[in-house]
PDB file of N, CA and C in Angstrom:
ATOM      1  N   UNK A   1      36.716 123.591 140.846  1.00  0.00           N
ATOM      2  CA  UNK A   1      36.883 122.620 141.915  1.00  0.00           C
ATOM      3  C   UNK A   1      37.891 123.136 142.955  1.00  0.00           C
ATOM      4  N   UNK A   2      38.938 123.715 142.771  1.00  0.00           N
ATOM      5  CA  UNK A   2      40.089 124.017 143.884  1.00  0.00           C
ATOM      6  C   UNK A   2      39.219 125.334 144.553  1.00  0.00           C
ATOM      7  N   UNK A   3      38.395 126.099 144.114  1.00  0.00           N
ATOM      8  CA  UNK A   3      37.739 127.341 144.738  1.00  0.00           C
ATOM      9  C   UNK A   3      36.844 126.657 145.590  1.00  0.00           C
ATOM     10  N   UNK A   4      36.371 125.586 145.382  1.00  0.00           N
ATOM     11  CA  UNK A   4      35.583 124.631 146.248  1.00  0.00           C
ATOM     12  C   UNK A   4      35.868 124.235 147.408  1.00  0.00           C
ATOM     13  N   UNK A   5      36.935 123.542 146.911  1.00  0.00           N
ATOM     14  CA  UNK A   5      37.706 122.602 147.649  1.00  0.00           C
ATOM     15  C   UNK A   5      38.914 123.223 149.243  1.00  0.00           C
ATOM     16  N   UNK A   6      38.900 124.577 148.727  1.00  0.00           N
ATOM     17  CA  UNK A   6      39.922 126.253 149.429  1.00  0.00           C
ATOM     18  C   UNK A   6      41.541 125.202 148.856  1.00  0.00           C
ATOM     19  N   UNK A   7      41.763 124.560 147.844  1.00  0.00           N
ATOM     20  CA  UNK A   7      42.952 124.275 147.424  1.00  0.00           C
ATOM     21  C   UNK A   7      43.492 125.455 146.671  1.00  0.00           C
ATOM     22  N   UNK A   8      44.907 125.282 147.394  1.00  0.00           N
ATOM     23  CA  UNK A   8      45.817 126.500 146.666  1.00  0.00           C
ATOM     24  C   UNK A   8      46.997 126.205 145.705  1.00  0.00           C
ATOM     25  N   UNK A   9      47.324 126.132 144.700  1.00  0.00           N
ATOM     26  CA  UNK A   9      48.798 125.335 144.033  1.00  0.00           C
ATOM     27  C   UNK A   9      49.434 126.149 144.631  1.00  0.00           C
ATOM     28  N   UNK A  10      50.949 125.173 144.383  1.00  0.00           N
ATOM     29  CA  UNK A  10      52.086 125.843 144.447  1.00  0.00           C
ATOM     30  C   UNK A  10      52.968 125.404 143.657  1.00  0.00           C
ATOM     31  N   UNK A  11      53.825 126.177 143.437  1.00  0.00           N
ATOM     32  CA  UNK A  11      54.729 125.630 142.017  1.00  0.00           C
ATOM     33  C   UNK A  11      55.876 125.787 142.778  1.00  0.00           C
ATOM     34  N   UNK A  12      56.591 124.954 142.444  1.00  0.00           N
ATOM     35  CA  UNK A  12      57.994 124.243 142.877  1.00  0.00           C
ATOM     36  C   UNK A  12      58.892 124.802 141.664  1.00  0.00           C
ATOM     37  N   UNK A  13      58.814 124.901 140.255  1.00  0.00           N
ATOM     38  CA  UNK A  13      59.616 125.672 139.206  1.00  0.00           C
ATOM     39  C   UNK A  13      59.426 126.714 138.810  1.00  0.00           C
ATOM     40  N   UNK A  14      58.565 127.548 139.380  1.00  0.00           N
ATOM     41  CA  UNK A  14      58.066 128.454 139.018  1.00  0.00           C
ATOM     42  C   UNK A  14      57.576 129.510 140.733  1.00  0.00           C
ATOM     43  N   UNK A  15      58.584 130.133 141.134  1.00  0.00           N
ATOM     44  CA  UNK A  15      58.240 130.374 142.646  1.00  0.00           C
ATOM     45  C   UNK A  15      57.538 131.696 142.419  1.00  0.00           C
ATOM     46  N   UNK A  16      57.681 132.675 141.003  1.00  0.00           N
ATOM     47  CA  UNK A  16      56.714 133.793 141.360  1.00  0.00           C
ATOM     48  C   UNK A  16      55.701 133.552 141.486  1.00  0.00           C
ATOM     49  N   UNK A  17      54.937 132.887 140.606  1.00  0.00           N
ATOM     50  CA  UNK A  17      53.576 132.234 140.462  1.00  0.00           C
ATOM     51  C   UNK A  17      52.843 132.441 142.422  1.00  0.00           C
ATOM     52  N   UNK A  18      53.854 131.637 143.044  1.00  0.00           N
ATOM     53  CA  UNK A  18      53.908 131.185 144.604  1.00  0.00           C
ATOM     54  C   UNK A  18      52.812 132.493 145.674  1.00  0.00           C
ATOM     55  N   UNK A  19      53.254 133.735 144.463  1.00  0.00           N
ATOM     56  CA  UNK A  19      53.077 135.082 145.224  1.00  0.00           C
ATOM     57  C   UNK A  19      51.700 135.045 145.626  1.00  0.00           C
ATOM     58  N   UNK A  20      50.571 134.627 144.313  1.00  0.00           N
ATOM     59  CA  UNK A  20      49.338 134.899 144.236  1.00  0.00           C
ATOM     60  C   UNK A  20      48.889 133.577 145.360  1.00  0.00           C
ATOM     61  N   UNK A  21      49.595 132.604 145.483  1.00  0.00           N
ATOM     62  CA  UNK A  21      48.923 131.202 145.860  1.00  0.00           C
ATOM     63  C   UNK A  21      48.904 131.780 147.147  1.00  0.00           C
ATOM     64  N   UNK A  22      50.517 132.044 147.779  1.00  0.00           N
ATOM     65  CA  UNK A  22      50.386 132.415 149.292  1.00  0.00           C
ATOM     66  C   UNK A  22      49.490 133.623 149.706  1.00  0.00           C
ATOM     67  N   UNK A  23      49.225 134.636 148.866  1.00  0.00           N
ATOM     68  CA  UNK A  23      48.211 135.220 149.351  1.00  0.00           C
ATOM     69  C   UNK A  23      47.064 135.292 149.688  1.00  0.00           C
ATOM     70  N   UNK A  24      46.363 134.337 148.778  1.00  0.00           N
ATOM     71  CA  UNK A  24      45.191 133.781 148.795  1.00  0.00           C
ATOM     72  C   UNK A  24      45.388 132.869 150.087  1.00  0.00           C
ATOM     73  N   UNK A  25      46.311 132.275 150.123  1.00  0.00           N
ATOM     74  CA  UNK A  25      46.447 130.610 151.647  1.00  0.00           C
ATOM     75  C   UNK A  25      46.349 131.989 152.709  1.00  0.00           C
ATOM     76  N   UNK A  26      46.860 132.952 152.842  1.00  0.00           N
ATOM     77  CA  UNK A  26      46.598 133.642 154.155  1.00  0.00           C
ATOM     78  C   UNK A  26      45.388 134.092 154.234  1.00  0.00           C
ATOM     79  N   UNK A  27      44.362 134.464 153.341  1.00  0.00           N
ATOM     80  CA  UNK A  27      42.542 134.950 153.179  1.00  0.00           C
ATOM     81  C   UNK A  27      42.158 133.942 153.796  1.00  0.00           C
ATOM     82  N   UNK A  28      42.228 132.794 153.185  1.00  0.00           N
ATOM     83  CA  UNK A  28      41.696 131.434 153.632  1.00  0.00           C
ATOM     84  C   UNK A  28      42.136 131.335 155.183  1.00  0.00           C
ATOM     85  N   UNK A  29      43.004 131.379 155.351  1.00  0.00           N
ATOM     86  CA  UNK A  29      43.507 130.923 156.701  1.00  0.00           C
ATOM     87  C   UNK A  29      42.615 131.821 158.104  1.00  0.00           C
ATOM     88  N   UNK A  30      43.140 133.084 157.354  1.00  0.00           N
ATOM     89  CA  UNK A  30      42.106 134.326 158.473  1.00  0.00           C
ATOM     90  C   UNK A  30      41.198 134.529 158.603  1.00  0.00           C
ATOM     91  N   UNK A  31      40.063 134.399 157.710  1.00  0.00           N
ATOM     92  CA  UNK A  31      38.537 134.395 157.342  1.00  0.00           C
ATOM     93  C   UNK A  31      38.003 133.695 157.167  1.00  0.00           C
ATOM     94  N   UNK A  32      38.457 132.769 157.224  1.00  0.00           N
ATOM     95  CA  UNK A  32      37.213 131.016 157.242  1.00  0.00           C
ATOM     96  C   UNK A  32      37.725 129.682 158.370  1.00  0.00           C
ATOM     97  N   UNK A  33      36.854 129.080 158.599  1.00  0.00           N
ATOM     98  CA  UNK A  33      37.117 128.626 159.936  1.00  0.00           C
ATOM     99  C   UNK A  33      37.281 127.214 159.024  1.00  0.00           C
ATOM    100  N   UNK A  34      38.654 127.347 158.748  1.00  0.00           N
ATOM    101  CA  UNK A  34      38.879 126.019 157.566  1.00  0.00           C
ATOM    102  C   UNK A  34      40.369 124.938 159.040  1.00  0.00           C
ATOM    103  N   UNK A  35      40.180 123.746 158.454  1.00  0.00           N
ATOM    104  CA  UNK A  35      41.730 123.129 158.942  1.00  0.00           C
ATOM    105  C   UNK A  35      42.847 123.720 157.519  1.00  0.00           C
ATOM    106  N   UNK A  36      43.738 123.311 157.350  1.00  0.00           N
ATOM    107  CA  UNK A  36      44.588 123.417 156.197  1.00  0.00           C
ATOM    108  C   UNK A  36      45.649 122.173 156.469  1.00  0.00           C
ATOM    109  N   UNK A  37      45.682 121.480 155.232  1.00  0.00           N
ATOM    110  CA  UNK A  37      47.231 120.344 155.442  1.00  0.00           C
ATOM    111  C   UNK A  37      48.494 120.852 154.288  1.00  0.00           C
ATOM    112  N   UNK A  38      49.394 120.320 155.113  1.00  0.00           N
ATOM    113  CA  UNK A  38      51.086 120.786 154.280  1.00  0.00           C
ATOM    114  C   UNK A  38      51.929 119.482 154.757  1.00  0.00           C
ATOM    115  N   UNK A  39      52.158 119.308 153.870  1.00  0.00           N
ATOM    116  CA  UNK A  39      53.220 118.416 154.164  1.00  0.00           C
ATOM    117  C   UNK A  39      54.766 119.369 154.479  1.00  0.00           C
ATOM    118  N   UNK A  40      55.491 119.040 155.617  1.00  0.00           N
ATOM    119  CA  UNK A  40      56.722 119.769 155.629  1.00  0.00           C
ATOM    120  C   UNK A  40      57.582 119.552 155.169  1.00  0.00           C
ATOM    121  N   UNK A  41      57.322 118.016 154.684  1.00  0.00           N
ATOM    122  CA  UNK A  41      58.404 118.036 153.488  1.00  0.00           C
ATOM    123  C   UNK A  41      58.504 118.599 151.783  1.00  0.00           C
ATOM    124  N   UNK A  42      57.940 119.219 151.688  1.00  0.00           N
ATOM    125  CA  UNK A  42      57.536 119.861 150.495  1.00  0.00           C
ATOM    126  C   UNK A  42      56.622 119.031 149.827  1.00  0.00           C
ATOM    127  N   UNK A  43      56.460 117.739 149.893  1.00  0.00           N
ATOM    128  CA  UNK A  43      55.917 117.160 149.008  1.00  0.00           C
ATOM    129  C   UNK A  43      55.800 115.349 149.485  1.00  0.00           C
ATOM    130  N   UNK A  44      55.139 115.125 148.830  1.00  0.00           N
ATOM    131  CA  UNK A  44      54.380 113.264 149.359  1.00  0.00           C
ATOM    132  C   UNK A  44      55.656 112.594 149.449  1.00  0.00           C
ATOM    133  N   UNK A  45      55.980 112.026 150.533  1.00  0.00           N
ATOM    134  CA  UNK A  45      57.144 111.011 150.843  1.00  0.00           C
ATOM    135  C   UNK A  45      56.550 109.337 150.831  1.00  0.00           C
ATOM    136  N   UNK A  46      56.690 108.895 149.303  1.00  0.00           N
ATOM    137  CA  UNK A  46      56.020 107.598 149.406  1.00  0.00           C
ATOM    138  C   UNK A  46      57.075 106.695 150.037  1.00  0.00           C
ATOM    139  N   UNK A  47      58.314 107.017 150.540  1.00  0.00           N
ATOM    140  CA  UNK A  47      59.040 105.945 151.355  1.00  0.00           C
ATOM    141  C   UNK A  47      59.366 106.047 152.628  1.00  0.00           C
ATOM    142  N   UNK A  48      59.441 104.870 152.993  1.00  0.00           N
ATOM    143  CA  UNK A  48      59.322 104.825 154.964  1.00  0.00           C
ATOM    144  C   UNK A  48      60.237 106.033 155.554  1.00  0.00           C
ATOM    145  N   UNK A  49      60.010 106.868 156.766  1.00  0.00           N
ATOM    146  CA  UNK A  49      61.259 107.588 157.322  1.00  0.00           C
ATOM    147  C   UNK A  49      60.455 108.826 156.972  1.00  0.00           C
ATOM    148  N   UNK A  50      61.048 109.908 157.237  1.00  0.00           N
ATOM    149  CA  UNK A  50      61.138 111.750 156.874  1.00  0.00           C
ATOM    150  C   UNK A  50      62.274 112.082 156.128  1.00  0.00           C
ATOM    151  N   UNK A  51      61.295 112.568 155.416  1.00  0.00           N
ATOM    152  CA  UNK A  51      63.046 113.564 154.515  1.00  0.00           C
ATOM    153  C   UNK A  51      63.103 115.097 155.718  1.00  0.00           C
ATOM    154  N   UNK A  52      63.689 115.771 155.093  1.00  0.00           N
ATOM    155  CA  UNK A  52      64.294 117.276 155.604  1.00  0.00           C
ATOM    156  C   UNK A  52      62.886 118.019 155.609  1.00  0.00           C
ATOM    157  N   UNK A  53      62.702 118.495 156.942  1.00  0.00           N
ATOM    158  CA  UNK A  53      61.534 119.633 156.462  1.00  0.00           C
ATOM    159  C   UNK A  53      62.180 121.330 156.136  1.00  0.00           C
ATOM    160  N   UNK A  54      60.851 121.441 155.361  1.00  0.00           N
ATOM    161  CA  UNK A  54      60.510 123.038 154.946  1.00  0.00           C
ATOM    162  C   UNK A  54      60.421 123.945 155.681  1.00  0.00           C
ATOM    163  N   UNK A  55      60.988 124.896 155.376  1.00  0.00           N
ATOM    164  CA  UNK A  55      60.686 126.276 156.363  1.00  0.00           C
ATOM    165  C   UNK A  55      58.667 126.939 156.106  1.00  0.00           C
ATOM    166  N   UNK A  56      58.304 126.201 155.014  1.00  0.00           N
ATOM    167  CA  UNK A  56      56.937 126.546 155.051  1.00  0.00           C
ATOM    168  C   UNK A  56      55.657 126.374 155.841  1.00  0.00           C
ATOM    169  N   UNK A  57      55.220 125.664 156.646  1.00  0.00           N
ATOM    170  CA  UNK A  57      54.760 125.593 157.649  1.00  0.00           C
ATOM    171  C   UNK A  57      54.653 126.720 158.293  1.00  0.00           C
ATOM    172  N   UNK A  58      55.823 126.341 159.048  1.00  0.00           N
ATOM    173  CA  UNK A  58      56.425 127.577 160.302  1.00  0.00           C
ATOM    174  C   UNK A  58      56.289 128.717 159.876  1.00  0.00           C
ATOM    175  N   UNK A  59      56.655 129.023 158.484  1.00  0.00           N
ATOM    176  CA  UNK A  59      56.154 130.624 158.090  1.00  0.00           C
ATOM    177  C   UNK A  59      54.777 130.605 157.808  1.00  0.00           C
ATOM    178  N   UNK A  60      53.801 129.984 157.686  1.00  0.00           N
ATOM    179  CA  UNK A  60      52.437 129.894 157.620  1.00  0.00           C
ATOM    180  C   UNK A  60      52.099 130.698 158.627  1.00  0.00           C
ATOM    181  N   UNK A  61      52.293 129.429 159.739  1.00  0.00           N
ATOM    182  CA  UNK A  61      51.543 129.592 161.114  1.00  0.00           C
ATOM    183  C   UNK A  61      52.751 130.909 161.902  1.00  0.00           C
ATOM    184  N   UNK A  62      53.749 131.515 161.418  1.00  0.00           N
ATOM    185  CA  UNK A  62      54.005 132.942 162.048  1.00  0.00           C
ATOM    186  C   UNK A  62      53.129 133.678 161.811  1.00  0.00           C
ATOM    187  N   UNK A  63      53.099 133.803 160.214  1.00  0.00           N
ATOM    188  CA  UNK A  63      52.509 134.764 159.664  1.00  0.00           C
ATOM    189  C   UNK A  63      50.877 135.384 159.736  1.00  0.00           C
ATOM    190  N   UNK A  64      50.197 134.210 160.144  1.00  0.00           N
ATOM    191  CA  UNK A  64      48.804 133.972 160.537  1.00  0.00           C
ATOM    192  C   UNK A  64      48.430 133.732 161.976  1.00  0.00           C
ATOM    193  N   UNK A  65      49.372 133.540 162.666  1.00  0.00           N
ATOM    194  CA  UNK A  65      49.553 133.505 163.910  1.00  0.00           C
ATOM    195  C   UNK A  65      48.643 131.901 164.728  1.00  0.00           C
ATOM    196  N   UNK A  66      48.156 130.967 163.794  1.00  0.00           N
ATOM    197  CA  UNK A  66      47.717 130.305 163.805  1.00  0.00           C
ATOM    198  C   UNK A  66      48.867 129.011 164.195  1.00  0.00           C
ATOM    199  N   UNK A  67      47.756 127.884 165.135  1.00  0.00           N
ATOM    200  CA  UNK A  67      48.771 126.936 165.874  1.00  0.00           C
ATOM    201  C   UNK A  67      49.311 125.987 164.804  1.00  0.00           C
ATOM    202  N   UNK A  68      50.052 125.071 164.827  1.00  0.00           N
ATOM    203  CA  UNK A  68      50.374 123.812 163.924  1.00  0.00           C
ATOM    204  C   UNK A  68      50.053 122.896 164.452  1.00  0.00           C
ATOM    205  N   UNK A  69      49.519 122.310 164.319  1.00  0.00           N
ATOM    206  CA  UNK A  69      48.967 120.515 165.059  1.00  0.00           C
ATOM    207  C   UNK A  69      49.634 119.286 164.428  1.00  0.00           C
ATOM    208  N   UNK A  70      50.730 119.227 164.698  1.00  0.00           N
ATOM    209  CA  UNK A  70      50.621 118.125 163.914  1.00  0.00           C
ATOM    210  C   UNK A  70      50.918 116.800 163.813  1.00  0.00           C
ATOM    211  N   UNK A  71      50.322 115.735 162.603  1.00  0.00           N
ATOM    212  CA  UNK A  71      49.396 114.650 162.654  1.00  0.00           C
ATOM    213  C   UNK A  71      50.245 113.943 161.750  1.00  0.00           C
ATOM    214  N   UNK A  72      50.713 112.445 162.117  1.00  0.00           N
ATOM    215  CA  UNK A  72      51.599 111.768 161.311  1.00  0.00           C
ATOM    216  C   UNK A  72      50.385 110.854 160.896  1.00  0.00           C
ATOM    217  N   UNK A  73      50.712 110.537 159.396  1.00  0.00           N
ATOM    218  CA  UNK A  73      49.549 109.604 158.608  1.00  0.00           C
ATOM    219  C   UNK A  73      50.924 108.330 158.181  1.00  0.00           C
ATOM    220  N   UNK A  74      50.061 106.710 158.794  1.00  0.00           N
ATOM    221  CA  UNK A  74      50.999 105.913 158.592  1.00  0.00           C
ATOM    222  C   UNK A  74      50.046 105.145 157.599  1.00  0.00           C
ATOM    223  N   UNK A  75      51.026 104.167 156.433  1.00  0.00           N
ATOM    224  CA  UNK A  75      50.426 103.225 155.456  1.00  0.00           C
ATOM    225  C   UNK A  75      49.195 104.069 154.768  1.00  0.00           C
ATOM    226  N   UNK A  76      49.494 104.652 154.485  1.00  0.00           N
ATOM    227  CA  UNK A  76      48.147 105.399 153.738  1.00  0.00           C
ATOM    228  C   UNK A  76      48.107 105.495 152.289  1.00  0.00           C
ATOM    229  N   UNK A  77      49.319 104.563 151.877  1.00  0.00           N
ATOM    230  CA  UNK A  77      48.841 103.755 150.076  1.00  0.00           C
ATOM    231  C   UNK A  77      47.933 103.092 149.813  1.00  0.00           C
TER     232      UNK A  77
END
């Protein structure tokens, strides 16, 4: 299903793991005419407001040279 789906994990306790995921997210990114979503906060903020964002994004879209668009999702419990 995630080869399906172009879902990539990422592990938060485990950052070598991270190596194989981000490599694969840059194939995907360059060779298929896919969208991709990230939250910049590392992870689902089920309470009102923004926490701190991630430097991950921004190193995405350097690295791929690809734009960031991005799209605030409100009440979406």
């Amino acid at each position: 299903m995630r080869k399906f789906a172009n879902c990539v994990p990422v592990f938060k306790k485990q950052l070598a793991k991270n190596v194989k995921s981000f490599k694969e997210l840059f194939y995907i990114l360059n060779k298929k005419n896919v969208f991709f979503g990230i939250f910049p906060e590392g992870e689902l903020n089920k309470k009102a407001g923004f926490k701190k964002f991630k430097k991950g994004a921004a190193y995405f879209s350097y690295k791929t040279k690809l734009p960031i668009i991005p799209i605030y999702m409100h009440n979406t419990n």
